[in-house]
C-alpha atoms as a PDB file:
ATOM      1  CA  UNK A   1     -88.424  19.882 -55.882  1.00  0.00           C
ATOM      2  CA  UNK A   2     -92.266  19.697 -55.309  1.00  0.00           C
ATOM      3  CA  UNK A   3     -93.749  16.258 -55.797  1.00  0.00           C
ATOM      4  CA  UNK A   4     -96.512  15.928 -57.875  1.00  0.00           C
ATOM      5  CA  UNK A   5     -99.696  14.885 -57.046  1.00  0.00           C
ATOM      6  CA  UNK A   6     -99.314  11.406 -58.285  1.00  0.00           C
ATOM      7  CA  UNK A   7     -96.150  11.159 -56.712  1.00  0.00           C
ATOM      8  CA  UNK A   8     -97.627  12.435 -53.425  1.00  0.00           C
ATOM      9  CA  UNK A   9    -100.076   9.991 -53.577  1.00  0.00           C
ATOM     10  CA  UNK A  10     -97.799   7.451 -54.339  1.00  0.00           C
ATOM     11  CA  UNK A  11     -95.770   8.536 -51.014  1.00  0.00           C
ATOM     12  CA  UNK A  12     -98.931   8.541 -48.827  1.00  0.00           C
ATOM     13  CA  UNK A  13     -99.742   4.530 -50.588  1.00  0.00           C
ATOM     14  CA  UNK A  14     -96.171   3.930 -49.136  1.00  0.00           C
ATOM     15  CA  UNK A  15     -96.826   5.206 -45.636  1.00  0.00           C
ATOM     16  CA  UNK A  16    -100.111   3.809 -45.114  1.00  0.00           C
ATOM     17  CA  UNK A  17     -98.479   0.205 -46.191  1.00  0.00           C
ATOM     18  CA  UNK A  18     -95.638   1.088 -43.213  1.00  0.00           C
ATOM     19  CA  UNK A  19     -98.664   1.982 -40.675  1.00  0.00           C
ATOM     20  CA  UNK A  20    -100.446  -1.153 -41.392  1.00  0.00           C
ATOM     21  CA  UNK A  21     -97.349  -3.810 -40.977  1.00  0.00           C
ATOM     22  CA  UNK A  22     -96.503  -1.368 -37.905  1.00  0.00           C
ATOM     23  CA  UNK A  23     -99.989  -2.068 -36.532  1.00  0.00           C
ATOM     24  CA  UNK A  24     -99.900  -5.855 -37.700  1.00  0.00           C
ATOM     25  CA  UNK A  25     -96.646  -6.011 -35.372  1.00  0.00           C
ATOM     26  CA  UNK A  26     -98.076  -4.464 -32.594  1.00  0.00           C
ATOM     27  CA  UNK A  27    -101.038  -6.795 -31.719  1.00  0.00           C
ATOM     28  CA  UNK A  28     -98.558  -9.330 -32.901  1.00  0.00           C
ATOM     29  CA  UNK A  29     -96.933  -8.247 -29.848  1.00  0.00           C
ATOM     30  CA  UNK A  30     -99.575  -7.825 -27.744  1.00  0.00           C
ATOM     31  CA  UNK A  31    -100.212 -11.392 -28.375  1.00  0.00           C
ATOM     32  CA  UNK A  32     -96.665 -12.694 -27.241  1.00  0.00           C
ATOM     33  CA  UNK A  33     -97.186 -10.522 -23.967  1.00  0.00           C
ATOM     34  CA  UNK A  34    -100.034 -12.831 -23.199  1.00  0.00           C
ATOM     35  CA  UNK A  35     -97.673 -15.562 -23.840  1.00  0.00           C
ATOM     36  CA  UNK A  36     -95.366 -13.561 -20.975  1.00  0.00           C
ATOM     37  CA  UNK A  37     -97.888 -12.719 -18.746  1.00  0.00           C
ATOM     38  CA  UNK A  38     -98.735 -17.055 -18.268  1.00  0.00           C
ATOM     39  CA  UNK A  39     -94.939 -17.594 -17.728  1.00  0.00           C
ATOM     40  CA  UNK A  40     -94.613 -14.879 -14.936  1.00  0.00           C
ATOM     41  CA  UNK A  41     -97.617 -15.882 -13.072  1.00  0.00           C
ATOM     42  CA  UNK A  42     -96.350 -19.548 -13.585  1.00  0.00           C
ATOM     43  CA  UNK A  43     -92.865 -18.190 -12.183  1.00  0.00           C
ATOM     44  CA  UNK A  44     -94.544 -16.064  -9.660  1.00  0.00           C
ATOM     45  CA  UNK A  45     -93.164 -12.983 -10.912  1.00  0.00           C
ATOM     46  CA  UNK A  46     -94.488  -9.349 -11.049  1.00  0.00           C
ATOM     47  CA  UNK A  47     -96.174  -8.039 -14.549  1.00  0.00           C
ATOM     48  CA  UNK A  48     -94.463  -4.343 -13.970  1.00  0.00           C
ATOM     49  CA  UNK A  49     -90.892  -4.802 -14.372  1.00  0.00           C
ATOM     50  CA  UNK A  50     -88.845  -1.391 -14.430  1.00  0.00           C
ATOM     51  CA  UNK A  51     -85.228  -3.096 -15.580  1.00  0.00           C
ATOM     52  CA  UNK A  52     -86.818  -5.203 -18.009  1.00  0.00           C
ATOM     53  CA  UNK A  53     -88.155  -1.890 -19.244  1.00  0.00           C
ATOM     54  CA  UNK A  54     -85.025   0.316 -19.341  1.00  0.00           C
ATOM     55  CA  UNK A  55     -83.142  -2.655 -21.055  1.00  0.00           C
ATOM     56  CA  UNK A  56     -85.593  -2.135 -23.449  1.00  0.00           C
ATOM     57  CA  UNK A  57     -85.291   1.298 -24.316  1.00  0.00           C
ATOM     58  CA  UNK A  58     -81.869   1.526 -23.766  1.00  0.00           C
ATOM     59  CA  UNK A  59     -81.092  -1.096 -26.806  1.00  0.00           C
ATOM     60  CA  UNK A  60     -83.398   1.041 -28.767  1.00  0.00           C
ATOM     61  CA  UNK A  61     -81.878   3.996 -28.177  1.00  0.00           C
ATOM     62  CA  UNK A  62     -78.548   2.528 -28.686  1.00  0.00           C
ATOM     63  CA  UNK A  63     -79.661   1.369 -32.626  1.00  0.00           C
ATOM     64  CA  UNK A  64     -81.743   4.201 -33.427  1.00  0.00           C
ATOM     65  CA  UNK A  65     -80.537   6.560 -36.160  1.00  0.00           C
ATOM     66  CA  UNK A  66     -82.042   9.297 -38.804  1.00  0.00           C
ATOM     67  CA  UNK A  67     -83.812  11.830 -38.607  1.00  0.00           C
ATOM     68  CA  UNK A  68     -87.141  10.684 -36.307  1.00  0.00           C
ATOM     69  CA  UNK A  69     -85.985  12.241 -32.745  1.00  0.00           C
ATOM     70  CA  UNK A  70     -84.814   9.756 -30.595  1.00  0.00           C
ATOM     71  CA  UNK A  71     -86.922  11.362 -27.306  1.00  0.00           C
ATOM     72  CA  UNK A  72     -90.248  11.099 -29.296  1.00  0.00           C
ATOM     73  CA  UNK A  73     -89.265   7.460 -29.943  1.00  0.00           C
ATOM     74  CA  UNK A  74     -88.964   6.592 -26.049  1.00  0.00           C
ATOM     75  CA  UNK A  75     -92.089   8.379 -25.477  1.00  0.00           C
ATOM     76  CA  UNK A  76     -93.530   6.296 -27.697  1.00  0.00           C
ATOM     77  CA  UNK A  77     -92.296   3.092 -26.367  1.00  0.00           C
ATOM     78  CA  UNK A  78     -93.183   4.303 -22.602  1.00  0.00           C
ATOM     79  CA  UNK A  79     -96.765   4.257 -23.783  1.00  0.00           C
ATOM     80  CA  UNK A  80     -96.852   0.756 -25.173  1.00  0.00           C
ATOM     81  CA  UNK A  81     -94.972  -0.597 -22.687  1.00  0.00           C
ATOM     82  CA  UNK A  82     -97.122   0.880 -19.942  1.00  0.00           C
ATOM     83  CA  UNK A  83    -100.072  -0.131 -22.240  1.00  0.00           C
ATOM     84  CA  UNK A  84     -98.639  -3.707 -22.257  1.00  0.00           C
ATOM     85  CA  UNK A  85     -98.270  -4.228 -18.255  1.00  0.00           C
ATOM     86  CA  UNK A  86    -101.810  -2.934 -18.265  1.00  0.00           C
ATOM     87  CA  UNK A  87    -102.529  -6.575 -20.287  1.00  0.00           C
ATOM     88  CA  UNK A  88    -100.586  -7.976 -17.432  1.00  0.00           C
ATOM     89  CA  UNK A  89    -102.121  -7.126 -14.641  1.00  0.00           C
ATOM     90  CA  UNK A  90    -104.362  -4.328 -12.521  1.00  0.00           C
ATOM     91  CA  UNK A  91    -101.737  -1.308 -12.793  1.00  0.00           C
ATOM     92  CA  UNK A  92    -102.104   2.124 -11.098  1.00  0.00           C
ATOM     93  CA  UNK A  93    -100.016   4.726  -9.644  1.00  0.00           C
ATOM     94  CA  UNK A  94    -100.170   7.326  -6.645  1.00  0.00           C
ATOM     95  CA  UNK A  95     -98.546  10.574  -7.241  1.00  0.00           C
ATOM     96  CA  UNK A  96     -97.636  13.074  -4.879  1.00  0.00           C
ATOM     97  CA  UNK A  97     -99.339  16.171  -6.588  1.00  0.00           C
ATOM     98  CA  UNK A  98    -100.085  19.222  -4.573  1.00  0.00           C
ATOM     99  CA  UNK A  99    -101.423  22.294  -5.261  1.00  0.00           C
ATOM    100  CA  UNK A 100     -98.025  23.595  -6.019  1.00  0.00           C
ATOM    101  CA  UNK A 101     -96.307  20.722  -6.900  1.00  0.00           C
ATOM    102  CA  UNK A 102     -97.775  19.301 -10.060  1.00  0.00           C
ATOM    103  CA  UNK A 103     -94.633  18.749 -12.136  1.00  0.00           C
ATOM    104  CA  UNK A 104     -94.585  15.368 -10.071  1.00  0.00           C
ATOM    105  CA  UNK A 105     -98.513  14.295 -11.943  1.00  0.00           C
ATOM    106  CA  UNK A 106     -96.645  15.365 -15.327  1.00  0.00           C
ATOM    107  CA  UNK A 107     -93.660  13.041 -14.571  1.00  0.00           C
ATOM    108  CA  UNK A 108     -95.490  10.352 -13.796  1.00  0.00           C
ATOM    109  CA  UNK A 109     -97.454  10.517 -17.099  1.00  0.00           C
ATOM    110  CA  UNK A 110     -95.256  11.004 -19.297  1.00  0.00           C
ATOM    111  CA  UNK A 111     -93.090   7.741 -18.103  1.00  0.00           C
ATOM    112  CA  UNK A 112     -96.361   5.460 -17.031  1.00  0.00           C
ATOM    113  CA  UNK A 113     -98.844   6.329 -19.956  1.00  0.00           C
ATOM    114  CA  UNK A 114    -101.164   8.468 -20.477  1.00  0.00           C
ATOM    115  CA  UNK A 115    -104.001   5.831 -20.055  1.00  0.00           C
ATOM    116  CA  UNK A 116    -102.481   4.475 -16.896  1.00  0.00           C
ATOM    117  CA  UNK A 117    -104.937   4.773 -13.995  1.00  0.00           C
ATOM    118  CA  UNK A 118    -103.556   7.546 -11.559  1.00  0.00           C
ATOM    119  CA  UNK A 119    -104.632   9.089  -8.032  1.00  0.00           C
ATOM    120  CA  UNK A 120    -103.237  12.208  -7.040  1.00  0.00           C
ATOM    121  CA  UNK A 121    -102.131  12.983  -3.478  1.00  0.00           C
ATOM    122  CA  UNK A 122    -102.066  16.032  -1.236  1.00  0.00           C
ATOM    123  CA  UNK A 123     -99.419  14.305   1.386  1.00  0.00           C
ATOM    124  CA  UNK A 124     -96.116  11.718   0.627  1.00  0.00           C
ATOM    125  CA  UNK A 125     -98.150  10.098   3.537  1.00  0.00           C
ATOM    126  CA  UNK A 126    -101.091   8.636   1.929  1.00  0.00           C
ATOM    127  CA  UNK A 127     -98.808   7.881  -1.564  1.00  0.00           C
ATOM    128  CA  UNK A 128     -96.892   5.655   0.661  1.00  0.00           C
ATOM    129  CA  UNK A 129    -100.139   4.017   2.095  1.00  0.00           C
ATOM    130  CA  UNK A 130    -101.676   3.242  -0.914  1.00  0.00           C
ATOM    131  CA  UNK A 131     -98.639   1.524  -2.413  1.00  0.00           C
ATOM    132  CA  UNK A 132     -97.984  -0.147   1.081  1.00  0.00           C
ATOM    133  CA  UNK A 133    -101.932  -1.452   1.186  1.00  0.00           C
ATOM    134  CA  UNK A 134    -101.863  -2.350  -1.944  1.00  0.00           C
ATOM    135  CA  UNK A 135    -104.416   0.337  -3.794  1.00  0.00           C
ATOM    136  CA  UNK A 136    -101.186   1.437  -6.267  1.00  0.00           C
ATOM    137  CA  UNK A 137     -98.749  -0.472  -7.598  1.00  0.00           C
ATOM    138  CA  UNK A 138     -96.400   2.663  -7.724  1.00  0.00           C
ATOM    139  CA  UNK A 139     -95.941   5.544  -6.000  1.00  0.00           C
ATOM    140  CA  UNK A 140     -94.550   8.813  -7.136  1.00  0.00           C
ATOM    141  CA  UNK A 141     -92.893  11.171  -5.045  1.00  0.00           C
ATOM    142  CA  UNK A 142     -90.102  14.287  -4.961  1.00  0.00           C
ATOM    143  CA  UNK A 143     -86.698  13.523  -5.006  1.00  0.00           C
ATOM    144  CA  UNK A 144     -84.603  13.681  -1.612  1.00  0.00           C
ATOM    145  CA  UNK A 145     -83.020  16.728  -1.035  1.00  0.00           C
ATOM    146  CA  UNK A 146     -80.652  17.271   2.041  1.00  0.00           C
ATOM    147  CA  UNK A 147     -81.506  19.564   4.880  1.00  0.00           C
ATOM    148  CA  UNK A 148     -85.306  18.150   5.302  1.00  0.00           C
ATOM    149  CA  UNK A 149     -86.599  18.078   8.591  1.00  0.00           C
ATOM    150  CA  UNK A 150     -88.675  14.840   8.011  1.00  0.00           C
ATOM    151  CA  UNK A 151     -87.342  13.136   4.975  1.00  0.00           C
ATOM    152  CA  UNK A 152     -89.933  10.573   3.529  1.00  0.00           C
ATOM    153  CA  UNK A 153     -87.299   7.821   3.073  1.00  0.00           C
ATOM    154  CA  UNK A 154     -86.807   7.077   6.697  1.00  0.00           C
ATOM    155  CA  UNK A 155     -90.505   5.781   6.388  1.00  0.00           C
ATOM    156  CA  UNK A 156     -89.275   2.984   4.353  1.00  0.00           C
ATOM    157  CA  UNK A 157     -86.890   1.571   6.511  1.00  0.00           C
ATOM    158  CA  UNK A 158     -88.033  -2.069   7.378  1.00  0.00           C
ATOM    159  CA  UNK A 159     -86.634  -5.648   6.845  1.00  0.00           C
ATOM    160  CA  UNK A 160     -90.013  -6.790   5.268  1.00  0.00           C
ATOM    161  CA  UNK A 161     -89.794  -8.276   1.929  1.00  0.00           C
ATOM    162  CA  UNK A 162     -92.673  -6.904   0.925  1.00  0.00           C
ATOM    163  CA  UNK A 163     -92.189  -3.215   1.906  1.00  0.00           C
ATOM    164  CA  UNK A 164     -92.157  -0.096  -0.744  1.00  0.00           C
ATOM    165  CA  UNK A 165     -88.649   0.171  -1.610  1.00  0.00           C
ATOM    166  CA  UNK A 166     -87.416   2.352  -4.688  1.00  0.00           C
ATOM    167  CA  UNK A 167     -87.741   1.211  -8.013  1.00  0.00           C
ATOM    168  CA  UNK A 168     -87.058   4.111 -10.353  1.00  0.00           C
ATOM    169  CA  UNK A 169     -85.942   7.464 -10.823  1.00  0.00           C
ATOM    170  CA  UNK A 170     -88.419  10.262 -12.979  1.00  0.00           C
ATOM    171  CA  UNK A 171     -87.822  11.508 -15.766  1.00  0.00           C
ATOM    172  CA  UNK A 172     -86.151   8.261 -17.471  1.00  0.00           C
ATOM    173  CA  UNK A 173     -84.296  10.499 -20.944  1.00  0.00           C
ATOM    174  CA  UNK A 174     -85.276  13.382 -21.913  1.00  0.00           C
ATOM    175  CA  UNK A 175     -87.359  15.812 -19.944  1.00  0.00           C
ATOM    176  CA  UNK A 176     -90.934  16.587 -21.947  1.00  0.00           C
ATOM    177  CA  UNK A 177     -93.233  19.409 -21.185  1.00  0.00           C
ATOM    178  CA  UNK A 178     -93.694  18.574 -17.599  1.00  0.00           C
ATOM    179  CA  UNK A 179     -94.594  21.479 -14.995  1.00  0.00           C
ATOM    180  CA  UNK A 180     -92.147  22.264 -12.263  1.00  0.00           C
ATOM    181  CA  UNK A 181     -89.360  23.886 -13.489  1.00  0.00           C
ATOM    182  CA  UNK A 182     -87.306  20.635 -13.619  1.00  0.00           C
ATOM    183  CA  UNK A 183     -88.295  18.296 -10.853  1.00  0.00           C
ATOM    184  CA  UNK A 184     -86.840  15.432 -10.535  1.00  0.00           C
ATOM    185  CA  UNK A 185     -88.698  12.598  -8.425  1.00  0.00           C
ATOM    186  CA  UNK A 186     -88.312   8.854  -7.248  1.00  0.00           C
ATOM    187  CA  UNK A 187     -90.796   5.892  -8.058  1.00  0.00           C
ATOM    188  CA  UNK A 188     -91.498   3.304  -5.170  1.00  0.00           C
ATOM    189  CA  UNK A 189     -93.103  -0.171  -5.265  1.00  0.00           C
ATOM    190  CA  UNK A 190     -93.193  -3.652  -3.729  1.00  0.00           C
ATOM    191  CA  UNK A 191     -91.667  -6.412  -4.728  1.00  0.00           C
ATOM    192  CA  UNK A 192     -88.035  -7.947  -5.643  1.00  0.00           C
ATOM    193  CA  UNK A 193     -87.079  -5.745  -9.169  1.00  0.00           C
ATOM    194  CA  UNK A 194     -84.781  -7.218 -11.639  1.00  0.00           C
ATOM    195  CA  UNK A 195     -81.103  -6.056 -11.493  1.00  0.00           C
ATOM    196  CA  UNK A 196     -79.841  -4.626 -15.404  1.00  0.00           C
ATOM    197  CA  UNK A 197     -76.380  -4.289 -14.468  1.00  0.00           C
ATOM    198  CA  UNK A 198     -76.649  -0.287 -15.069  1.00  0.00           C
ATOM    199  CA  UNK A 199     -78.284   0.142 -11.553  1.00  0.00           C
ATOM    200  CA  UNK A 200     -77.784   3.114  -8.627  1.00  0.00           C
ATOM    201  CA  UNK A 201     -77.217   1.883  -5.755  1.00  0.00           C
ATOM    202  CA  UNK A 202     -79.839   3.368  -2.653  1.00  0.00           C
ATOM    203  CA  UNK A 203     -78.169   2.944   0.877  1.00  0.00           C
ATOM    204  CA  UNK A 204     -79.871   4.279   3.798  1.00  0.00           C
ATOM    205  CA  UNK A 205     -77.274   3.851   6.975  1.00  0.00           C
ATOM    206  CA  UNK A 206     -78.070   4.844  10.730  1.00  0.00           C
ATOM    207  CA  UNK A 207     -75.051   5.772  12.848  1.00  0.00           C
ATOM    208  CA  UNK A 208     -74.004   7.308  15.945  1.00  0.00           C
ATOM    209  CA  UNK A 209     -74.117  11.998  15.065  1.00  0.00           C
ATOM    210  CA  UNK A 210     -70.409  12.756  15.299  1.00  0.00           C
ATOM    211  CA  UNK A 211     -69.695  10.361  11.917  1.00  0.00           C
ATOM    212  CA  UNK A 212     -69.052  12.483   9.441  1.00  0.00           C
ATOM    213  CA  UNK A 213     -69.802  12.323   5.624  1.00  0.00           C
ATOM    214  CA  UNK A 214     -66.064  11.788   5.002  1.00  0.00           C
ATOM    215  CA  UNK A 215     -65.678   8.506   6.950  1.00  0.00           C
ATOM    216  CA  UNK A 216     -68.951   7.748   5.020  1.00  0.00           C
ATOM    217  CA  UNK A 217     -67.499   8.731   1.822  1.00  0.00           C
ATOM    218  CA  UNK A 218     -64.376   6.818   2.662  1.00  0.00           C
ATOM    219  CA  UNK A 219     -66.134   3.701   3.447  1.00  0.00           C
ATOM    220  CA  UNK A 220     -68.336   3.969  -0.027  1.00  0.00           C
ATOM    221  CA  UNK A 221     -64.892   3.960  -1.708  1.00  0.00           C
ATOM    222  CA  UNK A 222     -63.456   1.164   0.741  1.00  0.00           C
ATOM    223  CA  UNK A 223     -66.879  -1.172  -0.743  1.00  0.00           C
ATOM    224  CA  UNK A 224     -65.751  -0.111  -4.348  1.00  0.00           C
ATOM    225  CA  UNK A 225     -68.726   2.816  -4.427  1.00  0.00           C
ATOM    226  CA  UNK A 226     -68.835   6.524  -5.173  1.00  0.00           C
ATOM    227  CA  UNK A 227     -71.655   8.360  -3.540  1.00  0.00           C
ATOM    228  CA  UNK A 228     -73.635  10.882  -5.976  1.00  0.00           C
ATOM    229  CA  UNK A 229     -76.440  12.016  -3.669  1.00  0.00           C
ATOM    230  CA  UNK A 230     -76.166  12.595   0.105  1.00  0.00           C
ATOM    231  CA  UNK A 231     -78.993  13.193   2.533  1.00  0.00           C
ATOM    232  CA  UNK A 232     -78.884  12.983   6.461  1.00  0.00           C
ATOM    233  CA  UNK A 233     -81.431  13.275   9.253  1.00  0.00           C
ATOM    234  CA  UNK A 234     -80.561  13.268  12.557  1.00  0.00           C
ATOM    235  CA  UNK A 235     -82.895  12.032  15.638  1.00  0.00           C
ATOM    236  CA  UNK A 236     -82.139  10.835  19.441  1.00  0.00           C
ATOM    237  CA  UNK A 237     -78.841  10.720  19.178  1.00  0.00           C
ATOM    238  CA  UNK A 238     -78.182   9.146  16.544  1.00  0.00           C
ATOM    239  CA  UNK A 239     -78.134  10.176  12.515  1.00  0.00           C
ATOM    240  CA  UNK A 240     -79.693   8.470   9.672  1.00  0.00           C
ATOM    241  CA  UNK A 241     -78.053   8.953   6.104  1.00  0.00           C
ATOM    242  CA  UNK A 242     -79.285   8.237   2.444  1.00  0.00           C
ATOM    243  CA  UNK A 243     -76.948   7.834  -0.441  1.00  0.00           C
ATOM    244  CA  UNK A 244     -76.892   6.874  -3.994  1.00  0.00           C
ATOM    245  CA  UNK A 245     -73.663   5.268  -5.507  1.00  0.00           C
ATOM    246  CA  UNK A 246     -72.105   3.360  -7.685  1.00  0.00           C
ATOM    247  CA  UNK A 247     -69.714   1.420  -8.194  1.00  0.00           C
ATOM    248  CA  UNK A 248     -66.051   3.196  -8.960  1.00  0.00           C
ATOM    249  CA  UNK A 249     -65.421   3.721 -12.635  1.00  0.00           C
ATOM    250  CA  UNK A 250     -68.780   3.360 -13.664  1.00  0.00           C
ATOM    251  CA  UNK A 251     -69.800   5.743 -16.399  1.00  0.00           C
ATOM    252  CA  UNK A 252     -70.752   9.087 -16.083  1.00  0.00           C
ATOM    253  CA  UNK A 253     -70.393   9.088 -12.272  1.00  0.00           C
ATOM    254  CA  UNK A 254     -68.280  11.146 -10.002  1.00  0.00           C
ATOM    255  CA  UNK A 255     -67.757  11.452  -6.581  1.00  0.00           C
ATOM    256  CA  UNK A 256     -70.324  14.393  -5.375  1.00  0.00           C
ATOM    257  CA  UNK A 257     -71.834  15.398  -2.103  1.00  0.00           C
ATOM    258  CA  UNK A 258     -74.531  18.271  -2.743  1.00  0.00           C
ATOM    259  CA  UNK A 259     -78.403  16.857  -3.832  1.00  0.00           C
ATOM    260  CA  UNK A 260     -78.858  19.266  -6.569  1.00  0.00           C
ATOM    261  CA  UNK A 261     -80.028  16.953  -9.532  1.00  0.00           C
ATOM    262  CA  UNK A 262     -77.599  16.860 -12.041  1.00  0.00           C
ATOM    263  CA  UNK A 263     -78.392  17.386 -15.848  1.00  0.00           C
ATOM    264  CA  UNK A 264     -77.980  14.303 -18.125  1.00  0.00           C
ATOM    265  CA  UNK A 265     -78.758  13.717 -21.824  1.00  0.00           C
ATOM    266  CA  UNK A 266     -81.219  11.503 -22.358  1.00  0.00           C
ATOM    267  CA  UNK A 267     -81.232   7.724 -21.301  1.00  0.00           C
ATOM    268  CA  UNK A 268     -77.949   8.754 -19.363  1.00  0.00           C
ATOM    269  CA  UNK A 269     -79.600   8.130 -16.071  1.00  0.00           C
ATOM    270  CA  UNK A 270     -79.791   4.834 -14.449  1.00  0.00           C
ATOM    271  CA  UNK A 271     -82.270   2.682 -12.333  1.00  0.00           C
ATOM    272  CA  UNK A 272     -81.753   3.447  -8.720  1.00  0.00           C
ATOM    273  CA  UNK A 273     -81.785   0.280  -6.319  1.00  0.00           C
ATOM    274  CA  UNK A 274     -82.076   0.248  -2.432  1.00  0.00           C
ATOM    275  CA  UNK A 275     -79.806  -2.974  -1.320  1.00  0.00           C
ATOM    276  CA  UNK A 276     -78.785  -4.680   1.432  1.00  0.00           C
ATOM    277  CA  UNK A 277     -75.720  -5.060   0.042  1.00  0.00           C
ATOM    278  CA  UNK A 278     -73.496  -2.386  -1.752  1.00  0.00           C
ATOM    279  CA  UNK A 279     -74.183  -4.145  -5.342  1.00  0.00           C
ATOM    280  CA  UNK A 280     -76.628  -7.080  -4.210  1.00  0.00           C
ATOM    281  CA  UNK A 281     -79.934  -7.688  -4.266  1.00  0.00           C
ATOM    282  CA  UNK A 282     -82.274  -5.144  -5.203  1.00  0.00           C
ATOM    283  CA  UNK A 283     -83.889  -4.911  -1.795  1.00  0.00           C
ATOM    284  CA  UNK A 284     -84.084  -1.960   0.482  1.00  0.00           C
ATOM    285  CA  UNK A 285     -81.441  -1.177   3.091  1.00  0.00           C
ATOM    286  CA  UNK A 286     -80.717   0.261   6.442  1.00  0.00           C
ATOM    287  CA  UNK A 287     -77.226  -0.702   7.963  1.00  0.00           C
ATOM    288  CA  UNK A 288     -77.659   0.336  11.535  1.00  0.00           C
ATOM    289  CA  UNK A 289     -74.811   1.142  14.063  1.00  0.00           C
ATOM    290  CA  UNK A 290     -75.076  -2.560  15.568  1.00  0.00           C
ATOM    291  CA  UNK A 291     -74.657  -4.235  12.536  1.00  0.00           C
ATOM    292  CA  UNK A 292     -78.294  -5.017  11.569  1.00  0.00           C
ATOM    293  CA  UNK A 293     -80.328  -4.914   8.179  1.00  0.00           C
ATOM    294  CA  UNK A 294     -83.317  -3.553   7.540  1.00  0.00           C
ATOM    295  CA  UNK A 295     -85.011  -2.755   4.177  1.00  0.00           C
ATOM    296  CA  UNK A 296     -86.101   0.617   2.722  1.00  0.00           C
ATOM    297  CA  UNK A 297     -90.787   1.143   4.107  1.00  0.00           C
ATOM    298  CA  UNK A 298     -93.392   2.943   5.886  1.00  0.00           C
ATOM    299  CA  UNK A 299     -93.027   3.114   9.366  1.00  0.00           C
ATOM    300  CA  UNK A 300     -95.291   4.031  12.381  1.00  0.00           C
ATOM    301  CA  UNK A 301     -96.123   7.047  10.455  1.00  0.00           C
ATOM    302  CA  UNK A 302     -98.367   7.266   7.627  1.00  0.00           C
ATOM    303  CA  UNK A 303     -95.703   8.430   5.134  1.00  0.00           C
ATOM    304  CA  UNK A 304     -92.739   5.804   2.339  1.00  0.00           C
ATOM    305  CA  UNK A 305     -85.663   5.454  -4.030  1.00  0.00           C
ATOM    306  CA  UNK A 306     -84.057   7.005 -11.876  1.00  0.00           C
ATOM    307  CA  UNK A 307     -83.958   4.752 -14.399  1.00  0.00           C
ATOM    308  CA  UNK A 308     -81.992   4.882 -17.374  1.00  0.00           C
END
């Protein structure tokens, strides 16, 4: 049945009463983020905080119902979240965006805000500079795949605190209009990230060549971790692997070996953590042959690990 025109109006009356308490709420919230912002800096803590963010979303998603699609809602939130770190503090990103790569510029918009400031990048190298120097707070950049005969993770290999180290994996739900045929990518950035109990775990391991991904595999499982994602380089002697795990049980993980990206519905990926220990901090990680730790950064080389 057709509403009337006084009905319609009536309707419209309605909404435009919903839009204005909608809008009321959000500088009410804006105002309470200024309340946040004092505490971190008092606290010494970052203003971008990716866990903090996924919990977020997640308990959304988790409450949402009707008929208002659930992946227009996270878009939604991604904007005034990113929106709301930009109250914060300075916030920018780097993306790795070629010529004929510029799903990665689409990712990074669509999760970061479309008002966020962004640089794009002809080389992984000069992403990983200007989060490592300080001229982006994030970085953008493809996701590992295995057979690559200088993989950009090895770059971020360091014990320094401070050094890029993964702090999310692109897209975070559903996948919008971005170019690229279904890229997938990883987000780095400085600085000790909250854990949200829903984390990947990023392990970058150097080793003598003739180990094999099974003892590695085995090992993974020994620690109470399943590997999803495999990558290996090898160099003088000696080979340097990447996984992502988690730990055993965990949902919606399996033991797999090949990089491919695998499909998920949305919000059914989580963060992805580099650690120096197989569920500890969230700090980068390189267990070398001799026992030592080191974190995953740039090295010598100008170059530098998905939410849920």
């Amino acid at each position: 049945m057709t509403p009337s025109p006084s009905d319609l109006a009536d309707l419209r009356r309605r909404l435009d009463e919903i839009d204005d308490k909608l809008h009321d709420l959000l500088i009410r919230r804006a105002e309470i983020v200024g309340a946040v912002a004092a505490s971190k800096r008092e606290g010494k803590l970052p203003a971008f905080q990716p866990g903090r963010e996924a919990q977020i979303i997640r308990r959304l998603v988790g409450r949402h119902h009707g008929a208002f699609p659930v992946a227009t809602l996270v878009r939604m939130w991604r904007e005034m979240l990113s929106a709301t770190v930009r109250l914060q503090s300075a916030f920018a990103v780097a993306v790795f965006a070629p010529i004929e790569a510029q799903g990665f510029w689409d990712l990074a918009r669509d999760h970061y805000g479309s008002h966020t400031p962004m640089a794009a990048y002809r080389s992984i190298g000069q992403v990983i500079r200007a989060v490592t120097e300080g001229q982006a707070s994030l970085g953008v950049l493809p996701m590992p795949q295995e057979g690559e005969l200088d993989p950009w993770w090895r770059h971020l290999l360091s014990k320094d605190e401070d050094a890029p180290r993964v702090v999310a994996r692109l897209p975070f739900g559903a996948r919008g209009n971005a170019r690229g045929d279904g890229v997938d990518a990883l987000a780095i950035g400085r600085g000790v990230q909250q854990e949200t109990g829903r984390d990947r775990v990023l392990l970058a391991t150097e080793s003598s060549a003739d180990i094999s991904r099974d003892r590695i595999f085995r090992t993974l499982a020994s620690l109470g971790l399943v590997c999803t994602f495999f990558a290996s380089y090898e160099h003088a002697g000696s080979a340097t692997s990447l996984e992502t795990s988690a730990r055993s049980g965990s949902p919606r993980t399996k033991a797999r070996s090949d990089p491919a990206p695998r499909p998920s519905p949305p919000i059914a990926r989580s963060p992805v953590r580099s650690t120096a220990t197989p569920m500890g901090s969230p700090t980068g990680c390189a267990r070398r042959s001799d026992g030592a730790m080191g974190s995953i950064r740039r090295a010598s080389s100008a170059a530098p690990a998905r939410t849920s």
